[in-house]
C-alpha atoms as a PDB file:
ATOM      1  CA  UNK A   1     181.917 -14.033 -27.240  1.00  0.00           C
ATOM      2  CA  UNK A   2     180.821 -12.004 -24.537  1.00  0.00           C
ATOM      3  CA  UNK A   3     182.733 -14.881 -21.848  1.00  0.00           C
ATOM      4  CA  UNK A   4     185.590 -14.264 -24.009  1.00  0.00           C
ATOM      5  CA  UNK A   5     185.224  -9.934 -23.706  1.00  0.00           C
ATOM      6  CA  UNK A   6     184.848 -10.528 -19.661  1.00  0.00           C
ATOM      7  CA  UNK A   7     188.022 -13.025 -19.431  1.00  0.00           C
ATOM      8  CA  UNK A   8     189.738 -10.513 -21.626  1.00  0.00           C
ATOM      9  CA  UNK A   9     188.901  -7.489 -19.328  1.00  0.00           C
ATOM     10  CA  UNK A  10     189.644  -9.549 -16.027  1.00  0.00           C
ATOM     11  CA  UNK A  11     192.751 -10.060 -17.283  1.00  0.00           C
ATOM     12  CA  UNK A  12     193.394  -6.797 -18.300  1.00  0.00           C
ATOM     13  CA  UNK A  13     192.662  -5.593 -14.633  1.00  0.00           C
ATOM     14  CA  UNK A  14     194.549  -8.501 -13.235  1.00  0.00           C
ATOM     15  CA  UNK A  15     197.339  -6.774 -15.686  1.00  0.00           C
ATOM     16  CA  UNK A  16     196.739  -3.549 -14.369  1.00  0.00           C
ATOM     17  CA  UNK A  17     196.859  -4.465 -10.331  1.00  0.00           C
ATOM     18  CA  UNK A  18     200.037  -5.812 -10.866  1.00  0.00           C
ATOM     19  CA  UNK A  19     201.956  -3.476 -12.681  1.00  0.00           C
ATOM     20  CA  UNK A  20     200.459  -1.170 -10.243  1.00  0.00           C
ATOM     21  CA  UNK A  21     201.804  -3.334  -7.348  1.00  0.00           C
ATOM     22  CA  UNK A  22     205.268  -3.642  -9.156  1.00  0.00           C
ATOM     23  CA  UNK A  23     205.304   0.552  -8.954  1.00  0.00           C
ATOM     24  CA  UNK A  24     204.667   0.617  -5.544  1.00  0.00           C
ATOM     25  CA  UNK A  25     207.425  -1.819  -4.463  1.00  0.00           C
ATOM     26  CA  UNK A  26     209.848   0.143  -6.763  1.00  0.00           C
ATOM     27  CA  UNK A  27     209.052   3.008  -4.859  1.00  0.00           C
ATOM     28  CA  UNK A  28     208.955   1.781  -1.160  1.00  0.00           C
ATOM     29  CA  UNK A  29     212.504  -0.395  -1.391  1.00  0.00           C
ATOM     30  CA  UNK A  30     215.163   1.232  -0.552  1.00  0.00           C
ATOM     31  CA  UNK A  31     218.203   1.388  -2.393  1.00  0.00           C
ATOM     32  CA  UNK A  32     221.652   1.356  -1.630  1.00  0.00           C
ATOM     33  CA  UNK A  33     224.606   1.716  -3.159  1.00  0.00           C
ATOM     34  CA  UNK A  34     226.798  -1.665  -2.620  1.00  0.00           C
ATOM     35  CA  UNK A  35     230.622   0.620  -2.520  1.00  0.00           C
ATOM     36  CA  UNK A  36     229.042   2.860   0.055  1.00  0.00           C
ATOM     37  CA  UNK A  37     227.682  -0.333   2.290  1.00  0.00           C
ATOM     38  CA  UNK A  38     230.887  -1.545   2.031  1.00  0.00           C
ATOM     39  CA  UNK A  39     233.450   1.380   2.981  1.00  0.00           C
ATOM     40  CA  UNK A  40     230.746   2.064   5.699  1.00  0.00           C
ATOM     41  CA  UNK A  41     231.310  -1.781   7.460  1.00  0.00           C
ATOM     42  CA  UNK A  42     234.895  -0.848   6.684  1.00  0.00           C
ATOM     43  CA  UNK A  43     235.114   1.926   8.854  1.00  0.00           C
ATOM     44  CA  UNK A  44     233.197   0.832  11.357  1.00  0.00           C
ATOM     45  CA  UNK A  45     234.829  -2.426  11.954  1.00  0.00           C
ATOM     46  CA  UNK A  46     238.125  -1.066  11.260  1.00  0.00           C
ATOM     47  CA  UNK A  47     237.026   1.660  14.009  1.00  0.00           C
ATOM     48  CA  UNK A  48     236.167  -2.022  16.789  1.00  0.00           C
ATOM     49  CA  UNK A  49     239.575  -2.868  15.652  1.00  0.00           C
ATOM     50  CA  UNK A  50     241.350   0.474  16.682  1.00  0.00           C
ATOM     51  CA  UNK A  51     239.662   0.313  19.956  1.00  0.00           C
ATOM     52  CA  UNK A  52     240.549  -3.412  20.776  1.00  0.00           C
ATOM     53  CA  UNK A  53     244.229  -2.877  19.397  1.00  0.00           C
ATOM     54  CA  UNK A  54     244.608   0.212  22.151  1.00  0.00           C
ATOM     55  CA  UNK A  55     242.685  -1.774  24.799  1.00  0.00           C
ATOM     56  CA  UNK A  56     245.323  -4.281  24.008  1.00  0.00           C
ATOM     57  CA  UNK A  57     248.076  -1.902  24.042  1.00  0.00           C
ATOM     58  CA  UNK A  58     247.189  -0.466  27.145  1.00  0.00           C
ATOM     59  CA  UNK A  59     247.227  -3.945  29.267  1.00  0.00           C
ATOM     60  CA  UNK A  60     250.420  -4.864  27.731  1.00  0.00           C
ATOM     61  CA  UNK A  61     251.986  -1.550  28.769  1.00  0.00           C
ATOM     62  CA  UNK A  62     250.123  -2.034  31.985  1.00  0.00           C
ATOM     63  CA  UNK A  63     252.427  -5.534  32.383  1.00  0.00           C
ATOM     64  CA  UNK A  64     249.848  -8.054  31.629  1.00  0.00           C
ATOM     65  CA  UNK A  65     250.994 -11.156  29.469  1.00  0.00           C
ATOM     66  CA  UNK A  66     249.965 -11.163  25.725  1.00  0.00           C
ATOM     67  CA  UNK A  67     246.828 -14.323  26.773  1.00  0.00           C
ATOM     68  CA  UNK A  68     245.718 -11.970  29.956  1.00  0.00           C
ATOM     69  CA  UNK A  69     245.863  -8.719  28.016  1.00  0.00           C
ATOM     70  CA  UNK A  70     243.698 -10.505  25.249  1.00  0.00           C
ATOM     71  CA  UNK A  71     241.248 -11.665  27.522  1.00  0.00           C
ATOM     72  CA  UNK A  72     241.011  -8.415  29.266  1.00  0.00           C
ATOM     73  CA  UNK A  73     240.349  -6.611  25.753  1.00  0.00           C
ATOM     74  CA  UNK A  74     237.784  -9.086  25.055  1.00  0.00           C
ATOM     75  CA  UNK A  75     235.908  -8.676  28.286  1.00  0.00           C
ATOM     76  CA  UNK A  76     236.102  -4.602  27.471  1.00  0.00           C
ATOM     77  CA  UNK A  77     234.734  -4.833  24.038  1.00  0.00           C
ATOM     78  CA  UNK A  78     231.853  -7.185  25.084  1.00  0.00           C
ATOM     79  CA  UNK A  79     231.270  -4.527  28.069  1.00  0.00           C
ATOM     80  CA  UNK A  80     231.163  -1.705  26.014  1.00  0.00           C
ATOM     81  CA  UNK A  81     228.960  -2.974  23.627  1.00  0.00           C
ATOM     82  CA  UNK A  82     226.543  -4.194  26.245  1.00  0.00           C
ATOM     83  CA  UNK A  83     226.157  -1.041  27.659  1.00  0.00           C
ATOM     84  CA  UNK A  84     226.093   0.508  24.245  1.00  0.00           C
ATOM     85  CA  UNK A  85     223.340  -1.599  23.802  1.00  0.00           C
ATOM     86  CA  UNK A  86     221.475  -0.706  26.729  1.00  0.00           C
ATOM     87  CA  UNK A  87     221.660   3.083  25.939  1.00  0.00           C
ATOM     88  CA  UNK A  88     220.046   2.344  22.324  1.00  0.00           C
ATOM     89  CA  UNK A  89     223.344   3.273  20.630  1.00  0.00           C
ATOM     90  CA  UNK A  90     225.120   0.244  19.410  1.00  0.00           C
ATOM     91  CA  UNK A  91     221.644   0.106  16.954  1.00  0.00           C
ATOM     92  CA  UNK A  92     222.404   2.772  15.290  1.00  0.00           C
ATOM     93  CA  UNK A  93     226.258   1.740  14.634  1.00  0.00           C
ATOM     94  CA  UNK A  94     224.761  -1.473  13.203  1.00  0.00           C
ATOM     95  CA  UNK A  95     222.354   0.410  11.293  1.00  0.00           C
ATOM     96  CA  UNK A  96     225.233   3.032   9.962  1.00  0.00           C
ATOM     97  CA  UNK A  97     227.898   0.222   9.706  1.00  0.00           C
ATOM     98  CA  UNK A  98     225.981  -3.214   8.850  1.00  0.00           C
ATOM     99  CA  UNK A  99     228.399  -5.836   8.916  1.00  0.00           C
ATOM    100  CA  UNK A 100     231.105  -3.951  10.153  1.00  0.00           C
ATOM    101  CA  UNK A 101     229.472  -3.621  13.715  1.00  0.00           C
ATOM    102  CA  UNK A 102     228.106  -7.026  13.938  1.00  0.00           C
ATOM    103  CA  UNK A 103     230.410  -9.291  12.899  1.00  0.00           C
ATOM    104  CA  UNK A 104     233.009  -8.753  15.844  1.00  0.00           C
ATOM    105  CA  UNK A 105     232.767 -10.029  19.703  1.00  0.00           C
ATOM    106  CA  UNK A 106     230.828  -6.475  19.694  1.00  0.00           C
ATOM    107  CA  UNK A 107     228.158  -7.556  17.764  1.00  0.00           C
ATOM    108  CA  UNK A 108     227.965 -10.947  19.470  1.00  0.00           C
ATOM    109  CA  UNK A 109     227.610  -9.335  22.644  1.00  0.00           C
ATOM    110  CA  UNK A 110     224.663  -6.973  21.367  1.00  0.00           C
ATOM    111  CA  UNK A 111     223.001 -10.244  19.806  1.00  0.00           C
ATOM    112  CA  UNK A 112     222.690 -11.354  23.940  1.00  0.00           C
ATOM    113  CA  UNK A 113     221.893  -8.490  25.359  1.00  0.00           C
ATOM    114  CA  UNK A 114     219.024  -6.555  22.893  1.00  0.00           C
ATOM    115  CA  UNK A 115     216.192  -9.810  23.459  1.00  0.00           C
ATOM    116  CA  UNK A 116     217.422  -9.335  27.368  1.00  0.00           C
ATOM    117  CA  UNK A 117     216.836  -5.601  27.636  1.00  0.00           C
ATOM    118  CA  UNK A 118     213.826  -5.832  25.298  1.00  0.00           C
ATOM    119  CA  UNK A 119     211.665  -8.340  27.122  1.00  0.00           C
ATOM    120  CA  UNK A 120     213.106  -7.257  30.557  1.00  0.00           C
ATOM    121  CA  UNK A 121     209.238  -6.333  31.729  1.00  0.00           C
ATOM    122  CA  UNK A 122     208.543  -9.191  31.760  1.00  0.00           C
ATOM    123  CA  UNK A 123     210.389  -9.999  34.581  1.00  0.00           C
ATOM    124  CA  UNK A 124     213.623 -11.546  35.679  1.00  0.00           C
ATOM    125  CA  UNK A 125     212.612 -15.313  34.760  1.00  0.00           C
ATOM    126  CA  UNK A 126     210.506 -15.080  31.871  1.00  0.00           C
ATOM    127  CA  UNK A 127     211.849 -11.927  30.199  1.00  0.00           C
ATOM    128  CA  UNK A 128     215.666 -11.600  30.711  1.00  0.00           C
ATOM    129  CA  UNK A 129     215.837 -15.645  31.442  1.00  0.00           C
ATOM    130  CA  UNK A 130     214.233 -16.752  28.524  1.00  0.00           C
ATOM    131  CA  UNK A 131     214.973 -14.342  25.944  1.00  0.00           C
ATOM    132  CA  UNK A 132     218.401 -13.225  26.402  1.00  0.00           C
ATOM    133  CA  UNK A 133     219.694 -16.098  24.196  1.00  0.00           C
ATOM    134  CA  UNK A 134     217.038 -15.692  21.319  1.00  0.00           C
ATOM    135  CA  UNK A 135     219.361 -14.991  19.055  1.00  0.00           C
ATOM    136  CA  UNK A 136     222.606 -16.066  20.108  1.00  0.00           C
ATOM    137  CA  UNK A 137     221.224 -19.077  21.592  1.00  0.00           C
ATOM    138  CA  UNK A 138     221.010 -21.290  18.304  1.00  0.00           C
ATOM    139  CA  UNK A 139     224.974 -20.090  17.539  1.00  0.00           C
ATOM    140  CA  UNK A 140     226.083 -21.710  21.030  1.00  0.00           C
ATOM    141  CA  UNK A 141     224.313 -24.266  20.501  1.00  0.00           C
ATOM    142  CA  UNK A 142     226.122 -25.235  16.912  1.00  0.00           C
ATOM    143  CA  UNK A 143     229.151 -24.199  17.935  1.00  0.00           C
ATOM    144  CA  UNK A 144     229.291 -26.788  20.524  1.00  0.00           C
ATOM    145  CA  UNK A 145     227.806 -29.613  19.204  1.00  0.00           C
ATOM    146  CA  UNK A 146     230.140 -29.338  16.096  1.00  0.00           C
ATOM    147  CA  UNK A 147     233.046 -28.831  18.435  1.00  0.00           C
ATOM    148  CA  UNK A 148     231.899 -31.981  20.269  1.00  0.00           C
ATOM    149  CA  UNK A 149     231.408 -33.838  16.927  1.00  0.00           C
ATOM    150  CA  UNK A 150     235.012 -32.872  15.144  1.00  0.00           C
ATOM    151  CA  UNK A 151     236.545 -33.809  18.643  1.00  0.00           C
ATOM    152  CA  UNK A 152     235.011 -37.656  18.120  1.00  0.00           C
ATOM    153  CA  UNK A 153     236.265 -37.425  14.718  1.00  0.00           C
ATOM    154  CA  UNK A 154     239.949 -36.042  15.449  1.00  0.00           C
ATOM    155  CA  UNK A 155     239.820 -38.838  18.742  1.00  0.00           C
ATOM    156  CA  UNK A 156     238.950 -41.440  16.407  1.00  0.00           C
ATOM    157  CA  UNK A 157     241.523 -40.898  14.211  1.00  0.00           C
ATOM    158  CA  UNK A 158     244.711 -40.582  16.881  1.00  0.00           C
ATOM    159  CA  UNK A 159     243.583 -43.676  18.260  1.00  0.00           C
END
């Protein structure tokens, strides 16, 4: 009887810790409203967009072909973000803008450069060397290989 009492009170507590715990995450996760999240990436990547489009613009009017003037605005965007990046702003568009800020070349080009400019103390080799393809590393990496593997597969099949 009295096993039965102290089983009944441990579980009880047991009980009691974990609604307690449940409270506590309720409170401490954030919530967010899904529309909001989504008009936000919106703007922001619509915002990339309008700045790539005039980029574009701009070399086009300057004379350059449609390929050169694309490669140009491409080489500006990843520039920009870079040194976005390396004045700690282009965190806080991701932060504001989510998706919207990291799913363009922008975004790609923060990827490389935040490990790079975080671990640069510890030196050129080690730091920048090493870490600068933390993240985007493993995304070269599959991109080629499956490149290399569809490119066996389409050769096999014109031959």
């Amino acid at each position: 009887m009295e096993q039965d009492m102290k089983q009944q009170e441990q579980q009880q507590k047991k009980q009691e810790q974990q609604d307690a715990y449940n409270e506590y995450v309720k409170e401490v996760t954030p919530t967010k409203n899904l529309l909001v999240q989504m008009l936000k990436a919106f703007l922001v990547g619509g915002m990339i967009c309008i700045i790539g489009q005039f980029i574009l613009n701009t070399c086009t009017k300057m004379g350059l072909d449609k390929d050169t003037a694309g490669s140009w605005c491409s080489m500006i965007l990843v520039f920009l973000s870079i040194v976005l990046t390396g004045f700690n702003i282009y965190p806080s568009i991701t932060k504001f803008g989510g998706a919207g800020a990291l799913v363009p070349i922008t975004g790609f080009a923060n990827s490389v450069a935040a490990p790079a400019i975080e671990f640069k103390k510890e030196g050129q080799v080690f730091g920048i060397g090493c870490k600068i393809f933390t993240i985007a590393g493993p995304v070269i990496l599959y991109g080629i290989f499956t490149s290399w593997v569809l490119g066996l597969i389409y050769w096999g099949f014109t031959c």
